[in-house]
Protein backbone atom coordinates (compact mmCIF):
# COMPACT_ATOMS: atom_id res chain seq x y z
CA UNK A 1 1.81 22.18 9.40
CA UNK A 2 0.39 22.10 13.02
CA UNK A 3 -2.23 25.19 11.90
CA UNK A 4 -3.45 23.31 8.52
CA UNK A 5 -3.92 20.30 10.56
CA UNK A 6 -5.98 22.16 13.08
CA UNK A 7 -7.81 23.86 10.23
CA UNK A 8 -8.58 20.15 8.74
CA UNK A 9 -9.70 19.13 11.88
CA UNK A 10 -12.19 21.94 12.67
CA UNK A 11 -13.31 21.39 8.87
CA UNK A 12 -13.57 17.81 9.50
CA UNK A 13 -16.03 18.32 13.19
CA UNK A 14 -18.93 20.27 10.30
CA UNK A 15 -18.33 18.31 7.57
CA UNK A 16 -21.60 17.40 7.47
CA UNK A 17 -22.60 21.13 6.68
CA UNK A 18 -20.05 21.74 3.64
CA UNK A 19 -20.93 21.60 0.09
CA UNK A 20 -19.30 20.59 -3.03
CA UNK A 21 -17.77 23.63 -4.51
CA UNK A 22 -17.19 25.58 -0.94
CA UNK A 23 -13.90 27.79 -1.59
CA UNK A 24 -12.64 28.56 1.19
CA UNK A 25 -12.91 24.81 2.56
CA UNK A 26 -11.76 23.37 -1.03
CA UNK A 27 -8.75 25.26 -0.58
CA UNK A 28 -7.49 24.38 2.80
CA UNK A 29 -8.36 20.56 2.20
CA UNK A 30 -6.14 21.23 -1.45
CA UNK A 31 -3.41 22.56 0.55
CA UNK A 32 -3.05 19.22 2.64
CA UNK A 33 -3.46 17.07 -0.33
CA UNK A 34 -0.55 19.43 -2.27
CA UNK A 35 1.57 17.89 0.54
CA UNK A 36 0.85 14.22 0.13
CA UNK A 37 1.42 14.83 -3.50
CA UNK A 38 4.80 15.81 -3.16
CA UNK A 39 5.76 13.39 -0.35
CA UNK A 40 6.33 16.25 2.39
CA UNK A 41 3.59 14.45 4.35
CA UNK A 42 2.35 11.16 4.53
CA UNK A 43 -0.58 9.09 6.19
CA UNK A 44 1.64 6.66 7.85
CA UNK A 45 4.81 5.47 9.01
CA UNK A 46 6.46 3.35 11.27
CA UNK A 47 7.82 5.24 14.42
CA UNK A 48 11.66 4.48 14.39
CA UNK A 49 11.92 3.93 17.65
CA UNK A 50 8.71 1.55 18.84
CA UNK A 51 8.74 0.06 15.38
CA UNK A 52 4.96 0.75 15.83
CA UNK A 53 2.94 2.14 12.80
CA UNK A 54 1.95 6.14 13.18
CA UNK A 55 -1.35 7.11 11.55
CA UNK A 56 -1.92 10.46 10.39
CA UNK A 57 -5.47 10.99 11.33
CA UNK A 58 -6.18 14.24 10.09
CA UNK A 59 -4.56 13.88 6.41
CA UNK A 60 -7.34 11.22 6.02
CA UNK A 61 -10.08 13.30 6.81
CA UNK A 62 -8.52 16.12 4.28
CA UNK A 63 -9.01 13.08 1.26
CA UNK A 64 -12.34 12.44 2.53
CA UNK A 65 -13.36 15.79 2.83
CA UNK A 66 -11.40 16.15 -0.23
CA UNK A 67 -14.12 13.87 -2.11
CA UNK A 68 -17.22 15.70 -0.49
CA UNK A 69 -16.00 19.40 -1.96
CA UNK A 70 -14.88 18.63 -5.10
CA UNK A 71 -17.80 17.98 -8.02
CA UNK A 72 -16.97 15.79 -10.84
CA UNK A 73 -15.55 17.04 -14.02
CA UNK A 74 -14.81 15.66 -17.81
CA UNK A 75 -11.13 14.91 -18.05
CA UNK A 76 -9.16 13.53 -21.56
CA UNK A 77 -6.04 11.89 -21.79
CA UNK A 78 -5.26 11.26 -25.41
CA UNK A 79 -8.21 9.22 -26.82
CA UNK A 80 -8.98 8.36 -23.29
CA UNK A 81 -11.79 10.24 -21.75
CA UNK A 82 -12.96 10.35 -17.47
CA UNK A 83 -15.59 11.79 -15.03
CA UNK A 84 -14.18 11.95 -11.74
CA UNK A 85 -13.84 14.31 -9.09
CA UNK A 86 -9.65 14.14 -8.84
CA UNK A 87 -7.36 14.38 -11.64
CA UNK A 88 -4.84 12.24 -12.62
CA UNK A 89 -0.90 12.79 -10.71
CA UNK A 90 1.80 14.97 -13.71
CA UNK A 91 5.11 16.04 -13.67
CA UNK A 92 6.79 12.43 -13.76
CA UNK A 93 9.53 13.78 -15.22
CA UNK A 94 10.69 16.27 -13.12
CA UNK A 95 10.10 13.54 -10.58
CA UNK A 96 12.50 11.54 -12.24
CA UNK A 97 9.58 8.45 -12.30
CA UNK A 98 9.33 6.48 -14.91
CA UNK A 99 5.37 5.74 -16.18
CA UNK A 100 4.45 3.32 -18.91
CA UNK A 101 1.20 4.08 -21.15
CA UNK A 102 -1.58 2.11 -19.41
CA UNK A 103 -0.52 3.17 -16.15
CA UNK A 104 -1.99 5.96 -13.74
CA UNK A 105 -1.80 7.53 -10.30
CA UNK A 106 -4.02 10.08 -8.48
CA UNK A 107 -2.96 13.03 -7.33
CA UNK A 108 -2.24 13.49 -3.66
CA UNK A 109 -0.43 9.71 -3.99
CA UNK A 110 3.38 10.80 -3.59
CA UNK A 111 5.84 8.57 -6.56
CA UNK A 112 9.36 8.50 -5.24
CA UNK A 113 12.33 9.12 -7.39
CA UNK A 114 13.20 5.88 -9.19
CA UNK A 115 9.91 4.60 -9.29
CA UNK A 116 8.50 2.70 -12.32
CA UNK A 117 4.94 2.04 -13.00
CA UNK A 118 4.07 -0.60 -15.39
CA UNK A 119 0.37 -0.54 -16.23
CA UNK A 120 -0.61 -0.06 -12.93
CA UNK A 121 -2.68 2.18 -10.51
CA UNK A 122 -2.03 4.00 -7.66
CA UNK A 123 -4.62 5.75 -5.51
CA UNK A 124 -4.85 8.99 -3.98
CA UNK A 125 -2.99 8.94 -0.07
CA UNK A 126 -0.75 6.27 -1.07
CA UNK A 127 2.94 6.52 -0.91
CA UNK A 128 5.35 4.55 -3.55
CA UNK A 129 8.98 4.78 -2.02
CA UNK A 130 12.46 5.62 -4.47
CA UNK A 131 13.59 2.72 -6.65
CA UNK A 132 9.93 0.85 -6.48
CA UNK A 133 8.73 -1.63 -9.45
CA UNK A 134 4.92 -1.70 -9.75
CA UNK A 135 4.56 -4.39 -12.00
CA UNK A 136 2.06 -5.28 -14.32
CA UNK A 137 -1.92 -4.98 -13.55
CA UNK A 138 -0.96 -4.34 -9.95
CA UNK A 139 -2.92 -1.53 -7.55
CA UNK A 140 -1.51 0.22 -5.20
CA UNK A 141 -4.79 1.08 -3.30
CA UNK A 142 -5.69 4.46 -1.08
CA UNK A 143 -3.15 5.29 1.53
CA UNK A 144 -0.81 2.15 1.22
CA UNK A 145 2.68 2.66 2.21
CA UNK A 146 5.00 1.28 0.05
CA UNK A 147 8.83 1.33 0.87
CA UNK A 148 12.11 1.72 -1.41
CA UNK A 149 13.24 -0.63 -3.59
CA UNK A 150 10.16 -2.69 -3.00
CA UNK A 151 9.14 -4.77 -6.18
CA UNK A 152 5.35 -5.28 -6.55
CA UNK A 153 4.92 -8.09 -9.01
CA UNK A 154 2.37 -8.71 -11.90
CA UNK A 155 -1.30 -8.76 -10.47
CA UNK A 156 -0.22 -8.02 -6.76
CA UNK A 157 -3.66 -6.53 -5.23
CA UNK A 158 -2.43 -3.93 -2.05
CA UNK A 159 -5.43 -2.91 -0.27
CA UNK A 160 -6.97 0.33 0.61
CA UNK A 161 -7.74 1.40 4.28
CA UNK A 162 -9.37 5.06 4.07
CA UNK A 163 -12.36 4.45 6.56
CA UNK A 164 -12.66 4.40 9.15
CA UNK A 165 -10.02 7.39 9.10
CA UNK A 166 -7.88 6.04 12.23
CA UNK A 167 -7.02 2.48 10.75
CA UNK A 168 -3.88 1.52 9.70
CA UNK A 169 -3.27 1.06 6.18
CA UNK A 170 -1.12 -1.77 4.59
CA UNK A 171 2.20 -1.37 5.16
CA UNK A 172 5.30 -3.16 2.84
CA UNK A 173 8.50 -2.03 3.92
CA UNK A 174 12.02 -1.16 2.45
CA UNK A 175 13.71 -3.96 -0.21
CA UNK A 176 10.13 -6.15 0.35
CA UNK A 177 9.35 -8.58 -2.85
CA UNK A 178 5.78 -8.96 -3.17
CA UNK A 179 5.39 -12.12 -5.87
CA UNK A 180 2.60 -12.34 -8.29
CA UNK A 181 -0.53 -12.24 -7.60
CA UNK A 182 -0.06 -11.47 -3.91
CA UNK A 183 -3.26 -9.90 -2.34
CA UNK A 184 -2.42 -7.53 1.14
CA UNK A 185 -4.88 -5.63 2.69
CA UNK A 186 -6.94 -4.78 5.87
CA UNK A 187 -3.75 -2.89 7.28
CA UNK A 188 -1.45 -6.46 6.90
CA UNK A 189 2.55 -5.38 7.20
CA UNK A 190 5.09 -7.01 5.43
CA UNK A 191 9.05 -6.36 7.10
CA UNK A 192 11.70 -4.65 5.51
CA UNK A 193 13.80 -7.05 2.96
CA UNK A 194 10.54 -10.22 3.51
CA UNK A 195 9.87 -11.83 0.11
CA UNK A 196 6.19 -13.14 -0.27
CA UNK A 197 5.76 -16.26 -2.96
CA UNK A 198 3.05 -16.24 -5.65
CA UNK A 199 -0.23 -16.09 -4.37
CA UNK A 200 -0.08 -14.99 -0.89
CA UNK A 201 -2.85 -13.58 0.61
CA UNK A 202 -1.91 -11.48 3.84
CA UNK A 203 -4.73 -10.13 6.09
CA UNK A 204 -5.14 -9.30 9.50
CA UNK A 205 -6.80 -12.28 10.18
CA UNK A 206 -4.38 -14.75 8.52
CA UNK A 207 -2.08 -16.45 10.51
CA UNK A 208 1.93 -15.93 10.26
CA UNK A 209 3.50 -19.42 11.28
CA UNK A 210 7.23 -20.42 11.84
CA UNK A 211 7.33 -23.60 9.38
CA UNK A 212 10.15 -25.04 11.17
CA UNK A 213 8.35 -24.74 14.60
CA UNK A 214 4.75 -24.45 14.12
CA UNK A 215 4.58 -21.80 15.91
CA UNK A 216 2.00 -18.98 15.14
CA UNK A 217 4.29 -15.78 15.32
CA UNK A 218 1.67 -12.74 14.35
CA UNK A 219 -1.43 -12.55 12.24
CA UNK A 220 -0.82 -10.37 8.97
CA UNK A 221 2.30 -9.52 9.35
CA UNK A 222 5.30 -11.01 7.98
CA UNK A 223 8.42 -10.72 9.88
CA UNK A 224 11.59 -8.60 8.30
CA UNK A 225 14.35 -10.45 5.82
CA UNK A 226 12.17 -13.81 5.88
CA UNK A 227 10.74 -15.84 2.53
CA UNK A 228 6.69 -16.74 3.41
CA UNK A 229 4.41 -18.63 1.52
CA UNK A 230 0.71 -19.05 1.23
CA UNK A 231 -0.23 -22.24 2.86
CA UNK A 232 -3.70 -23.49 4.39
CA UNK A 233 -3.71 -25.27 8.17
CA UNK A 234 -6.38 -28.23 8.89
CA UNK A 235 -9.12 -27.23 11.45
CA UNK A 236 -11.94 -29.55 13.33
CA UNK A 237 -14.81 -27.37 13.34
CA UNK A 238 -18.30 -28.24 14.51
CA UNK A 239 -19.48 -28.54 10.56
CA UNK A 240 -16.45 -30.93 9.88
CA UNK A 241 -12.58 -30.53 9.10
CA UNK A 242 -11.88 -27.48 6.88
CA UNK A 243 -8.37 -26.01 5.65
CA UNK A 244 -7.83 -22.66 6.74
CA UNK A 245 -5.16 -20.21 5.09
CA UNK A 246 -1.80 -19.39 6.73
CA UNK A 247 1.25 -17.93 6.16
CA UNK A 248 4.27 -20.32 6.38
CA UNK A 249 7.80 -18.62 7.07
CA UNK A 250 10.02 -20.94 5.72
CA UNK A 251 13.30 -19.13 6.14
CA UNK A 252 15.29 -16.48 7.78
CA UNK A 253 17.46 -14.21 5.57
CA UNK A 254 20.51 -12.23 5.42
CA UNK A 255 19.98 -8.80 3.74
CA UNK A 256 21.89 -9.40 0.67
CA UNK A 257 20.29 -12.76 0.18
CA UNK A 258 17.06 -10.61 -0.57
CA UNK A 259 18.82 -9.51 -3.94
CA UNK A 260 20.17 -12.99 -4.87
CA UNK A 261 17.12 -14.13 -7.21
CA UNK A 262 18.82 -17.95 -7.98
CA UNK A 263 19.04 -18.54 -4.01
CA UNK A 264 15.10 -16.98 -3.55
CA UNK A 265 13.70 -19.08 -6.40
CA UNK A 266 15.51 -22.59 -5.34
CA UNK A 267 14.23 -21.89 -1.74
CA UNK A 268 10.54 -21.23 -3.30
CA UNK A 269 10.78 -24.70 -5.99
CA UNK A 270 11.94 -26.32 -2.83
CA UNK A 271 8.39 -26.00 -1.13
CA UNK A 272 6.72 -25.59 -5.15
CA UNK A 273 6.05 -22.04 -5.04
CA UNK A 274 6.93 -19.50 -7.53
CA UNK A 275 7.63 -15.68 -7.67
């Protein structure tokens, strides 16, 4: 892997002097995209031991480049026709994922086994860990890493982060619930096991606060096995006094709490949110 990364890299330092159609270029950049498709690479992950997230610089710049040598062609899917330079992600089967009509993914965005995609969509770079629900009308945008046994609810918006090629892409982690509607992007993180209510909108610029404290713990990112909410903050600014959005954390949780859906929604209807 260490040669077709320095091979991207070198193709990346002219890629202002390639051209759509250039062979020998088209197939190196395909090579590195053939490995995000099957999950035996991926753009990001968190370092085990730092707990800090890893970006994979160079696989970026091989879907960018990806876009600049490939020309559009006619595609048709039943009655369903598209012009696009990628085609669409196959061999769900084999894969063992499950994919309901109305529902598509890219290829070079890696489906883990277990996965079921409602109509959804899931864009080229991102990664959808084993045992995932993408519910209903919700995206799974370029390059978003998406853990196991994560459940994206109906509508939930997760945000691309392609360019510039060395930011850090949203990040939800393992046995994450991500409630309807949710919108995460600009690189937010949500912890392993966190449940998000309805409606949340996680950014890097958005506040994380302890609801029992006050206290303003991170800024888009949600801690590990908590419950947040959407929420808004009061703020005297020179125009007047506005209401800024926050994140509230209203509770810690223990791991198997995350699966007990009576005990989630009564801590939710407590503070009138919903799922």
């Amino acid at each position: 892997m260490a040669d077709l990364r320095s091979r991207i890299e070198e193709l990346w330092q002219r890629s202002g002097e390639l051209v759509p159609g250039e062979s020998d270029a088209l197939a190196t950049v395909t090579e590195a995209i053939g490995l995000l498709d099957s999950g035996d690479a991926r753009v990001a992950e968190v370092d085990p031991v730092t707990g800090e997230v890893v970006v994979h610089i160079w696989l970026k710049y091989a879907i960018l480049l990806l876009f600049r040598l490939r020309e559009i062609t006619t595609g048709e899917v039943g009655p369903f026709e598209y012009a696009d330079k990628l085609p669409l992600k196959s061999g769900y089967a084999a894969a063992g994922v499950r994919v309901v009509p109305g529902a598509s993914a890219r290829w070079g965005s890696y489906l883990g086994p277990g996965v079921v995609l409602m109509p959804s969509y899931v864009n080229i770079g991102a990664r959808v860990g084993a045992g995932t629900m993408v519910d209903t009308w919700a995206t799974v945008a370029s390059c978003a890493q998406i853990g196991e046994r994560v459940h994206l609810s109906g509508g939930v918006g997760i945000g691309g982060v392609l360019e510039p090629p060395g930011a850090r892409p949203v990040i939800v982690e393992d046995d994450a619930f991500v409630g309807s509607r949710c919108m995460i992007t600009d690189g937010a993180r949500v912890g392993a096991g966190a449940v998000l209510g309805a409606g949340t909108i996680l950014n890097p610029s958005i506040p994380v606060v302890d609801a029992t404290t006050g206290e303003e713990l991170t800024r888009g990112e949600v801690p590990p096995w908590s419950v947040a909410v959407g929420a808004s903050r009061r703020r005297e600014l020179p125009g007047g006094e506005f209401f800024l959005p926050c994140v509230l954390v209203l509770k810690r949780i223990e791991p198997g709490e995350r699966h007990d859906k009576a005990k989630l929604e009564s801590v939710l209807r407590d503070h009138g949110v919903g799922t």
